[in-house]
C-alpha atoms as a PDB file:
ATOM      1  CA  UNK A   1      33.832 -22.306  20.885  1.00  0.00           C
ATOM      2  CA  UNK A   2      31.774 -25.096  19.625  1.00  0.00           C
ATOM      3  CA  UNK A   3      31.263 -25.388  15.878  1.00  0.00           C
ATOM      4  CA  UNK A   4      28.289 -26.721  14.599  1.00  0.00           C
ATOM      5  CA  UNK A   5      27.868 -29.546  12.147  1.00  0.00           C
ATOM      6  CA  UNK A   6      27.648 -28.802   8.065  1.00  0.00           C
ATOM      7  CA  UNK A   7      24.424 -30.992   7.960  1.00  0.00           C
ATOM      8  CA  UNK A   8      22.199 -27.950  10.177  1.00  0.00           C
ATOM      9  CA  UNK A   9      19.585 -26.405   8.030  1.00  0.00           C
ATOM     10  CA  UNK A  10      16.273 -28.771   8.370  1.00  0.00           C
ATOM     11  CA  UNK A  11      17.999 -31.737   6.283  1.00  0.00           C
ATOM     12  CA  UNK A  12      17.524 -32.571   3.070  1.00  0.00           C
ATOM     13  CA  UNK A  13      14.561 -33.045   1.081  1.00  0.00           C
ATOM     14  CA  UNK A  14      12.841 -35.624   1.400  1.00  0.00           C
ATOM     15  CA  UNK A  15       9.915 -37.520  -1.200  1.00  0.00           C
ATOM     16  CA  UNK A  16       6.402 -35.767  -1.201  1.00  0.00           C
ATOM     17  CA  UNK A  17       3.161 -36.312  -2.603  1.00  0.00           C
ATOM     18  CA  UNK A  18       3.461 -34.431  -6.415  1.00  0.00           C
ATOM     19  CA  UNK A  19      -0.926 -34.364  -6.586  1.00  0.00           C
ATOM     20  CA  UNK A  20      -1.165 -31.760  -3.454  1.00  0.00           C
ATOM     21  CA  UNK A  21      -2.614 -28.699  -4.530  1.00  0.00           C
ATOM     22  CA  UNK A  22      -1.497 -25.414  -1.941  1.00  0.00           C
ATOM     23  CA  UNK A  23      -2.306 -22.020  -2.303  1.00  0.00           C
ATOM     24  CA  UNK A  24       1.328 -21.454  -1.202  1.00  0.00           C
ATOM     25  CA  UNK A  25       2.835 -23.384  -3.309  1.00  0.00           C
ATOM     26  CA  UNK A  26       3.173 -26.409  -1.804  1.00  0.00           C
ATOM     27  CA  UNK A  27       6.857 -27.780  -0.489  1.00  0.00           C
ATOM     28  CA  UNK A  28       9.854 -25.702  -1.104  1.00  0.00           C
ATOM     29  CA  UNK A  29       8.337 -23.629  -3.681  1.00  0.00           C
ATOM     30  CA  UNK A  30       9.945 -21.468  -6.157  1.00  0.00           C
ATOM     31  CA  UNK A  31       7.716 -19.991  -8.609  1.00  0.00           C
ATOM     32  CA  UNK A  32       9.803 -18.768 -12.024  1.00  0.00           C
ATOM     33  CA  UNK A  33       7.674 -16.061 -12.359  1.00  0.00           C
ATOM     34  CA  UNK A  34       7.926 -14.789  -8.654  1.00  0.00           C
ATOM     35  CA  UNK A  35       9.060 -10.806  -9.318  1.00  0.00           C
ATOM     36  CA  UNK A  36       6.561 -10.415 -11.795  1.00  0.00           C
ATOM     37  CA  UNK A  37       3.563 -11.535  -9.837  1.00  0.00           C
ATOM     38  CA  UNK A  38       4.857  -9.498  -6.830  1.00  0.00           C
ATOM     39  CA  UNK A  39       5.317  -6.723  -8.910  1.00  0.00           C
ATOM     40  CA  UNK A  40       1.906  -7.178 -10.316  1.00  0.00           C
ATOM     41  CA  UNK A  41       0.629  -7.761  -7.082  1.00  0.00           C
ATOM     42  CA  UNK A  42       2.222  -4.346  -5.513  1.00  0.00           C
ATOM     43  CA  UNK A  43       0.911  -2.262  -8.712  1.00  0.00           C
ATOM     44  CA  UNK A  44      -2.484  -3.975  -7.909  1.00  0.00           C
ATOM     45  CA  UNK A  45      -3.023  -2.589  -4.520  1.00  0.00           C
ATOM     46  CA  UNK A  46      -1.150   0.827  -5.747  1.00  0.00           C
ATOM     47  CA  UNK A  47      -3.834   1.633  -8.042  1.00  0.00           C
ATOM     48  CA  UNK A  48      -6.695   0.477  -5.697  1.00  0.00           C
ATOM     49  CA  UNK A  49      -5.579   2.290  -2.639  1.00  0.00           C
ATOM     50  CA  UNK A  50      -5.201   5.088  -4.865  1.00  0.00           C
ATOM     51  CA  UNK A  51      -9.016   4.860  -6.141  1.00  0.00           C
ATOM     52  CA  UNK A  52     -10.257   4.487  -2.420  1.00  0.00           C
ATOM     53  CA  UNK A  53      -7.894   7.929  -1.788  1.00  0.00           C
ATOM     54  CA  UNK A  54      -9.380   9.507  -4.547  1.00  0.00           C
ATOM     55  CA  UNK A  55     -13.168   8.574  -3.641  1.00  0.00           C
ATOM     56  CA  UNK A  56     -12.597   9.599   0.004  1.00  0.00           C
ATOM     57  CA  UNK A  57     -11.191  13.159  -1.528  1.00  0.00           C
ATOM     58  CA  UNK A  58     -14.106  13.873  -3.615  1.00  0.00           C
ATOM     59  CA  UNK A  59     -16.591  12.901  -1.045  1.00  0.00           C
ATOM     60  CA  UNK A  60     -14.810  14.610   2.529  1.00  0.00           C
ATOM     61  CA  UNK A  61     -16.524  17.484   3.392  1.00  0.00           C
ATOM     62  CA  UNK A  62     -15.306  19.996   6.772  1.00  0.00           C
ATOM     63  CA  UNK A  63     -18.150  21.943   8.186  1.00  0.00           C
ATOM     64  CA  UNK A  64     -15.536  22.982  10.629  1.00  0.00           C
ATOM     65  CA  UNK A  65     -12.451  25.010   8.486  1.00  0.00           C
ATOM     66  CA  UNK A  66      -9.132  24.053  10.259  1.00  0.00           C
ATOM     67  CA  UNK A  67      -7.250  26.351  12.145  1.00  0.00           C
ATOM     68  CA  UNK A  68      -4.150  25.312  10.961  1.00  0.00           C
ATOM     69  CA  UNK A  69      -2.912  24.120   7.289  1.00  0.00           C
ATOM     70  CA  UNK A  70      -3.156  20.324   6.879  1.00  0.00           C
ATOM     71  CA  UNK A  71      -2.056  17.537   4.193  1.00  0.00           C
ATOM     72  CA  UNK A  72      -5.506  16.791   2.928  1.00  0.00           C
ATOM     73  CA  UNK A  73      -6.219  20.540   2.016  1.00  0.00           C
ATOM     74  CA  UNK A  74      -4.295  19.827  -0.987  1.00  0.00           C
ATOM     75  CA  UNK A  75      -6.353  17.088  -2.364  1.00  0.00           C
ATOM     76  CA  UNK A  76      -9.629  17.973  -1.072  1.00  0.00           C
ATOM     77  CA  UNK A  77     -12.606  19.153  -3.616  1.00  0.00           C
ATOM     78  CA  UNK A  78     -13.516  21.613  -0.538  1.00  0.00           C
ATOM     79  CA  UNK A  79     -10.693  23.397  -0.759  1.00  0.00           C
ATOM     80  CA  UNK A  80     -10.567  23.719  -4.632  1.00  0.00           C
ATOM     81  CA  UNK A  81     -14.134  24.639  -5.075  1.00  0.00           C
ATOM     82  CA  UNK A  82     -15.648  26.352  -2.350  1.00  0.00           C
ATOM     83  CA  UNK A  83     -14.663  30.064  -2.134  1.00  0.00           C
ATOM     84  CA  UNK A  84     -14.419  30.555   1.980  1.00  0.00           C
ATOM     85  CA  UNK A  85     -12.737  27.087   2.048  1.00  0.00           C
ATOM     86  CA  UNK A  86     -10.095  28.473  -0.804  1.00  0.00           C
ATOM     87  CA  UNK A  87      -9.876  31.745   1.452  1.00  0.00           C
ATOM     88  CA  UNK A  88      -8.673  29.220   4.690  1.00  0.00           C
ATOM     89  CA  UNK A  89      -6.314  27.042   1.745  1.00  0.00           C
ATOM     90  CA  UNK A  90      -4.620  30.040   0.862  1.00  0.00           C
ATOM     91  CA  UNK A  91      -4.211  31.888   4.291  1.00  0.00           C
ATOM     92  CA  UNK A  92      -1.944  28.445   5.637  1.00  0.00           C
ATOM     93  CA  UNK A  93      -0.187  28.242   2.087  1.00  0.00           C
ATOM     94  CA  UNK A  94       1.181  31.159   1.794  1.00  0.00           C
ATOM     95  CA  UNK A  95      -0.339  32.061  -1.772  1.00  0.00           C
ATOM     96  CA  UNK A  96      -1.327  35.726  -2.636  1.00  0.00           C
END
């Protein structure tokens, strides 16, 4: 078995310009503030996925009731509001 040389790993760095502007950072880059921004980033598209969920909730209507229970049932206005959609809710959850 052949061992390979210490040195592997790209080299070492080398001079680069210090006026180039990246979006990514630019070479080897190592933000101090990286798990904050990620974590800001992350709660960021948490809280807008969640407002797209919650539009799309309010605004689904089924002018065919399911035959069968399914996940949205539980956050759909439909199901909350209108009585012979409530009747369908309540037949798949098991509710009296």
């Amino acid at each position: 078995m052949v061992r390979a040389p210490l040195s592997t790993g790209g080299g070492a760095r080398f001079p680069y310009p210090k006026d180039v502007w990246s979006p990514a950072g630019g070479w080897w880059s190592q933000p101090k503030a990286w798990k904050f921004n990620t974590a800001v980033l992350f709660g960021g598209i948490l809280v807008t996925t969640l407002g797209i969920a919650v539009v799309s909730w309010d605004r689904e209507k089924r002018y065919v009731m399911p035959n069968r229970w399914i996940p949205s049932m539980m956050f759909e206005r439909q199901f909350r509001q209108d009585p012979d959609a409530k009747k369908v809710a309540e037949k798949f959850s098991g509710s009296p």
